[in-house]
C-alpha atoms as a PDB file:
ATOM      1  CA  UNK A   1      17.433  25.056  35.165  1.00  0.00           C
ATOM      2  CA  UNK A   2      18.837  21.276  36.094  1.00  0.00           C
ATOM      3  CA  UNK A   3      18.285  18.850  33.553  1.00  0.00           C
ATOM      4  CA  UNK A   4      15.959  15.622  34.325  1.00  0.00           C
ATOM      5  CA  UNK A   5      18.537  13.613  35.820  1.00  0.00           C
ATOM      6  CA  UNK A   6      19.653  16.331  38.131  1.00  0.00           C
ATOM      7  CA  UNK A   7      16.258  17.043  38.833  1.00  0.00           C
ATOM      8  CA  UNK A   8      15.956  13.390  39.792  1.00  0.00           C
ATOM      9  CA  UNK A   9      18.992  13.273  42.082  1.00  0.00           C
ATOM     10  CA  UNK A  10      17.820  16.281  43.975  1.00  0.00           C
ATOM     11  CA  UNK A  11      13.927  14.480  44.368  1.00  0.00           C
ATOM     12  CA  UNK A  12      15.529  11.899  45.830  1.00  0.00           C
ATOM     13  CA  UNK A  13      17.569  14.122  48.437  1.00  0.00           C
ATOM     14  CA  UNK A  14      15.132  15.705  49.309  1.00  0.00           C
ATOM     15  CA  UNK A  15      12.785  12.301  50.066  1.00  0.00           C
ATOM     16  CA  UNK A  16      15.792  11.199  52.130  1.00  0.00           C
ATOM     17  CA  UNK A  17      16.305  14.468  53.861  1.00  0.00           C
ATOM     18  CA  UNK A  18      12.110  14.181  55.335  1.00  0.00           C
ATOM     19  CA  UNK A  19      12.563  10.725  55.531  1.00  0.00           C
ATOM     20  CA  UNK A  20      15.713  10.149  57.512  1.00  0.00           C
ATOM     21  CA  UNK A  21      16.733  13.175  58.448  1.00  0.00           C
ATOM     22  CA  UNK A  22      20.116  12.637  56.692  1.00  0.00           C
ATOM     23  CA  UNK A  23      21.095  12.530  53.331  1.00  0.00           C
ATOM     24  CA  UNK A  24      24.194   9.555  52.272  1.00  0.00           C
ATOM     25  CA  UNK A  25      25.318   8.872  48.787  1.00  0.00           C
ATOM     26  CA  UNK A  26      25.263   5.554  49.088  1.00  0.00           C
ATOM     27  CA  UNK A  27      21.444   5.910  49.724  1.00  0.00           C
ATOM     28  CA  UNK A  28      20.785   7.860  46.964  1.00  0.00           C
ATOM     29  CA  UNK A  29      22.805   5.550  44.692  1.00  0.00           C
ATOM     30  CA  UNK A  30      20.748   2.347  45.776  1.00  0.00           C
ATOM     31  CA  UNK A  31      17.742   4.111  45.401  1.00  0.00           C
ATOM     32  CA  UNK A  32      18.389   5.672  41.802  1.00  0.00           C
ATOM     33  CA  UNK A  33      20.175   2.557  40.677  1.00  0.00           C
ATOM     34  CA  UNK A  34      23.217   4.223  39.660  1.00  0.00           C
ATOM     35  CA  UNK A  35      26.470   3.620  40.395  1.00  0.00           C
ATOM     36  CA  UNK A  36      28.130   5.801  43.295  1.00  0.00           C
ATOM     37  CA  UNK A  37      30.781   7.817  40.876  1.00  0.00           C
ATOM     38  CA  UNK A  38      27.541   9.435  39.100  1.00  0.00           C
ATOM     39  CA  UNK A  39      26.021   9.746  42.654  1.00  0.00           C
ATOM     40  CA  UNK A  40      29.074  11.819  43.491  1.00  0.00           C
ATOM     41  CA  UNK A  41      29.404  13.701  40.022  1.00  0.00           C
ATOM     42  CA  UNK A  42      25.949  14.519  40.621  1.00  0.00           C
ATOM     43  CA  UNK A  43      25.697  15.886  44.154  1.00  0.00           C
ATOM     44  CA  UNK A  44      29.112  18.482  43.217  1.00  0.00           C
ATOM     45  CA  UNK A  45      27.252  19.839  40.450  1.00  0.00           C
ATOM     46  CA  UNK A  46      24.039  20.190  42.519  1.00  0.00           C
ATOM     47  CA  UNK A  47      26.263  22.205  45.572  1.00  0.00           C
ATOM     48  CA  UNK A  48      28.048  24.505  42.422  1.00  0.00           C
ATOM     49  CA  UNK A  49      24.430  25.368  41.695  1.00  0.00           C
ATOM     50  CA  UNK A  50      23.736  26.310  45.206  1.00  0.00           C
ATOM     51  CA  UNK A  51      20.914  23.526  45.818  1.00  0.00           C
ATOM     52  CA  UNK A  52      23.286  21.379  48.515  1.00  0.00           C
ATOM     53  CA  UNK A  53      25.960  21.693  51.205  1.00  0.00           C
ATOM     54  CA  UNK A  54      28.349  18.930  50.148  1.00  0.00           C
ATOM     55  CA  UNK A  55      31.725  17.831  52.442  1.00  0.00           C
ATOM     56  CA  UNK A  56      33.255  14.773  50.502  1.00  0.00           C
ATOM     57  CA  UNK A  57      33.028  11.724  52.672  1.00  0.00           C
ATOM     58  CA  UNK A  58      30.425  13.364  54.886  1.00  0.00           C
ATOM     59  CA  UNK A  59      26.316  13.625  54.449  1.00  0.00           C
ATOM     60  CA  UNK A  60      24.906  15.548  52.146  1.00  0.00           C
ATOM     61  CA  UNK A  61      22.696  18.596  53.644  1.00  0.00           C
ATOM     62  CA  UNK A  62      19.938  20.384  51.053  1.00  0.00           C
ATOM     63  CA  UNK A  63      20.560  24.413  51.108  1.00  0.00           C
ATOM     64  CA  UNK A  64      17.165  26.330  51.282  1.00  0.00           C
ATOM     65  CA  UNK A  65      17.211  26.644  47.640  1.00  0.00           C
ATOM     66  CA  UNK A  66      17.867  22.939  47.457  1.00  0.00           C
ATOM     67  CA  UNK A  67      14.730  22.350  49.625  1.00  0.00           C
ATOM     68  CA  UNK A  68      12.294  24.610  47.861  1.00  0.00           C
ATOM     69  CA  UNK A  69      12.922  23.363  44.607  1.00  0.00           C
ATOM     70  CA  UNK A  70      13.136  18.901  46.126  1.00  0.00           C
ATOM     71  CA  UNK A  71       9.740  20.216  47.845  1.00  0.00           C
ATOM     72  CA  UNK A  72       8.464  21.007  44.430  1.00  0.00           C
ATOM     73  CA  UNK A  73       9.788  17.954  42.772  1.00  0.00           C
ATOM     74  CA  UNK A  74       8.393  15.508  44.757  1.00  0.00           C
ATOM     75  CA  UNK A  75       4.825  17.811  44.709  1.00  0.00           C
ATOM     76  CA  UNK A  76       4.842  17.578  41.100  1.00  0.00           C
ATOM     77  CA  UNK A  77       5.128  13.993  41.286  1.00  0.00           C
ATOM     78  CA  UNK A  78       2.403  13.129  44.061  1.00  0.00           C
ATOM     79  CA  UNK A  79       0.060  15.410  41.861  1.00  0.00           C
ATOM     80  CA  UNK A  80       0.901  13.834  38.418  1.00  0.00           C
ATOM     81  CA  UNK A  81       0.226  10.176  39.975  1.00  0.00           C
ATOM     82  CA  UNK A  82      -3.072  11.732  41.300  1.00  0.00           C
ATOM     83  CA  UNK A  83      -3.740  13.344  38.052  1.00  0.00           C
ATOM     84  CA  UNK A  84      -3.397   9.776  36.253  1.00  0.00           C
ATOM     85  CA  UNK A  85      -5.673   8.037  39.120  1.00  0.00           C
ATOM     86  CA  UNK A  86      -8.213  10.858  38.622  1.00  0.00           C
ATOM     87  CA  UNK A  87      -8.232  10.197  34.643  1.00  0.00           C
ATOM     88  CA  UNK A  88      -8.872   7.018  35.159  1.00  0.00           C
ATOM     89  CA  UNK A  89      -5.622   6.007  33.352  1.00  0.00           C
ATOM     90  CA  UNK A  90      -4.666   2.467  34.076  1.00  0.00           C
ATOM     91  CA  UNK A  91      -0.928   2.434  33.720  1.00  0.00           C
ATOM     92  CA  UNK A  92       1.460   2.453  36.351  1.00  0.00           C
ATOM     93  CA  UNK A  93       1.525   5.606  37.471  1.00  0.00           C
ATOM     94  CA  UNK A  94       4.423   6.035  39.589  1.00  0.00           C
ATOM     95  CA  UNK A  95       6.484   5.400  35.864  1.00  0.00           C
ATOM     96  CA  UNK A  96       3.853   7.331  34.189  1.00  0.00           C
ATOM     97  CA  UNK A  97       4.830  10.435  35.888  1.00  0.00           C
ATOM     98  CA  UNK A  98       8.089   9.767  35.876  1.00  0.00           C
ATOM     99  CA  UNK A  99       8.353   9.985  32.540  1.00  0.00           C
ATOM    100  CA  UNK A 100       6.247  12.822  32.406  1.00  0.00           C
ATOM    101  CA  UNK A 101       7.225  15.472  34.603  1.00  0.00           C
ATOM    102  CA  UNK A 102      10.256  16.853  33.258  1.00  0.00           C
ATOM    103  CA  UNK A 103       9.167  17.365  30.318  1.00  0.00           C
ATOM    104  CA  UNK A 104       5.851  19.554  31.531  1.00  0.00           C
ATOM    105  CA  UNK A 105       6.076  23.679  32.048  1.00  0.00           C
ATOM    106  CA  UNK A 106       5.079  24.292  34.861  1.00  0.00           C
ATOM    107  CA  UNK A 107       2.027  26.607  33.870  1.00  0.00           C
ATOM    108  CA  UNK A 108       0.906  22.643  32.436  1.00  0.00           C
ATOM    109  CA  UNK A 109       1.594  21.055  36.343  1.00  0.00           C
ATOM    110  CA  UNK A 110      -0.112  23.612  37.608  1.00  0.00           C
ATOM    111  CA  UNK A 111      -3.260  23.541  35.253  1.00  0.00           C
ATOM    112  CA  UNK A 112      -3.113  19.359  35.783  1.00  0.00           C
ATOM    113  CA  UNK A 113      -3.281  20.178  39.846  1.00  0.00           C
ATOM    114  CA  UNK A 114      -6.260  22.845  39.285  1.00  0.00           C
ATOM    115  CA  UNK A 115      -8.074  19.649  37.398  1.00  0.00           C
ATOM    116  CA  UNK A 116      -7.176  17.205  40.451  1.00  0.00           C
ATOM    117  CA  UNK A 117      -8.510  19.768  42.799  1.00  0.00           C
ATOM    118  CA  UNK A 118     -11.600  20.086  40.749  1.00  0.00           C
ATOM    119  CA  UNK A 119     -12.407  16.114  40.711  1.00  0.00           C
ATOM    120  CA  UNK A 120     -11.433  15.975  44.505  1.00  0.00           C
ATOM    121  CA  UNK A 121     -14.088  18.541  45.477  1.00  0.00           C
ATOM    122  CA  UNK A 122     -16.608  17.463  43.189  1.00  0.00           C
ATOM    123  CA  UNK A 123     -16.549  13.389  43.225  1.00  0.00           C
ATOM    124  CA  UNK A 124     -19.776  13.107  41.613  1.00  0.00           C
ATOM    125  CA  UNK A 125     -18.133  14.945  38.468  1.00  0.00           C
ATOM    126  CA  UNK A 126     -15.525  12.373  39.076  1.00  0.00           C
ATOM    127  CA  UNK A 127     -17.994   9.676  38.627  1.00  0.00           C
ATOM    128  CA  UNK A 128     -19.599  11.438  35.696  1.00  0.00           C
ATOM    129  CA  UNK A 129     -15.878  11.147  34.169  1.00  0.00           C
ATOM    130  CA  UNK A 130     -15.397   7.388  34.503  1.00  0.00           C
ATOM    131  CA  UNK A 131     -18.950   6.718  32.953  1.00  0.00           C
ATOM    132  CA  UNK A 132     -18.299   8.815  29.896  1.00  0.00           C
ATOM    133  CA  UNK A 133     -14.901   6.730  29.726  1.00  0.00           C
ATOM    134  CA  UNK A 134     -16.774   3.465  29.875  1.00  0.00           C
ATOM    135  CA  UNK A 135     -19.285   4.658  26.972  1.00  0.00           C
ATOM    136  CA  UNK A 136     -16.650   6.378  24.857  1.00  0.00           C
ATOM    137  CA  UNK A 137     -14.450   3.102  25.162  1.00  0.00           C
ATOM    138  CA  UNK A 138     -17.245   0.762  24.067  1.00  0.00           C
ATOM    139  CA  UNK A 139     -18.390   3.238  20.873  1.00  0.00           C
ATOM    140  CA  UNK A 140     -14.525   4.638  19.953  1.00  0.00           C
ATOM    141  CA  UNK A 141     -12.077   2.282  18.188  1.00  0.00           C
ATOM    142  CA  UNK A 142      -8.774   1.954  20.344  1.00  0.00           C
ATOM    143  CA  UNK A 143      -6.224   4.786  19.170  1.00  0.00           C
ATOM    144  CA  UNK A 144      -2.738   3.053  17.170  1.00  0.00           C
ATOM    145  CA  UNK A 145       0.408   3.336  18.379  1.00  0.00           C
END
């Protein structure tokens, strides 16, 4: 199991990887906003755990391990940003899932994509959803933080 940052190094490899075609630290770095020694620290750990083919001073390449699992990262986040949108939660929801989806089993990501499926193939439940959020909004006092 990687922990969260890990988790969000490899996410980003992987966008790189379908994106470019290549994979550079200094990429990565200017995309996490992290300096290029944690970049580095990072990416060794990642190859010990079998997830990338790392040659120091040359690109970074994602092992099939390393793809399956930056494949499901990058799913999970798509689909919590959907999930949010289908709520009807107004936050930003690229940060929203962010700060969600480590933290979520994955029996939870999985139940959360069953729900967007649901609302996507029946937008008139969708609907149904917002208008209940309208009413309950206007009769419910706002919950304290």
């Amino acid at each position: 199991m990687l922990t969260p940052s890990l988790e969000d190094y490899l996410e980003e490899i992987y966008r790189f990887s379908q994106e470019l075609g290549y994979i550079r630290i200094t990429d990565v770095a200017d995309k996490l906003n992290v300096s290029l020694p944690s970049v580095n620290k990072a990416v060794k750990v990642l190859s010990k755990k079998g997830y990338l083919v790392y040659i120091p001073y040359k690109n970074i390449g994602l092992t099939e391990k390393g793809a399956r699992l930056g494949e499901f990262l990058v799913k999970r986040n798509q689909m919590l940003q959907e999930f949010l949108k289908v709520i009807g939660s107004k936050v930003d929801r690229e940060k929203e899932a962010e700060a969600m989806e480590h933290y979520l089993s994955r029996e939870t990501v999985d139940a959360m994509a069953m729900v967007v499926g649901f609302f996507n193939e029946n937008p008139g439940l969708q609907d149904k959803l917002y208008e209940f959020q309208q009413e309950y909004r206007k009769n419910q006092p706002a919950l304290e933080q």
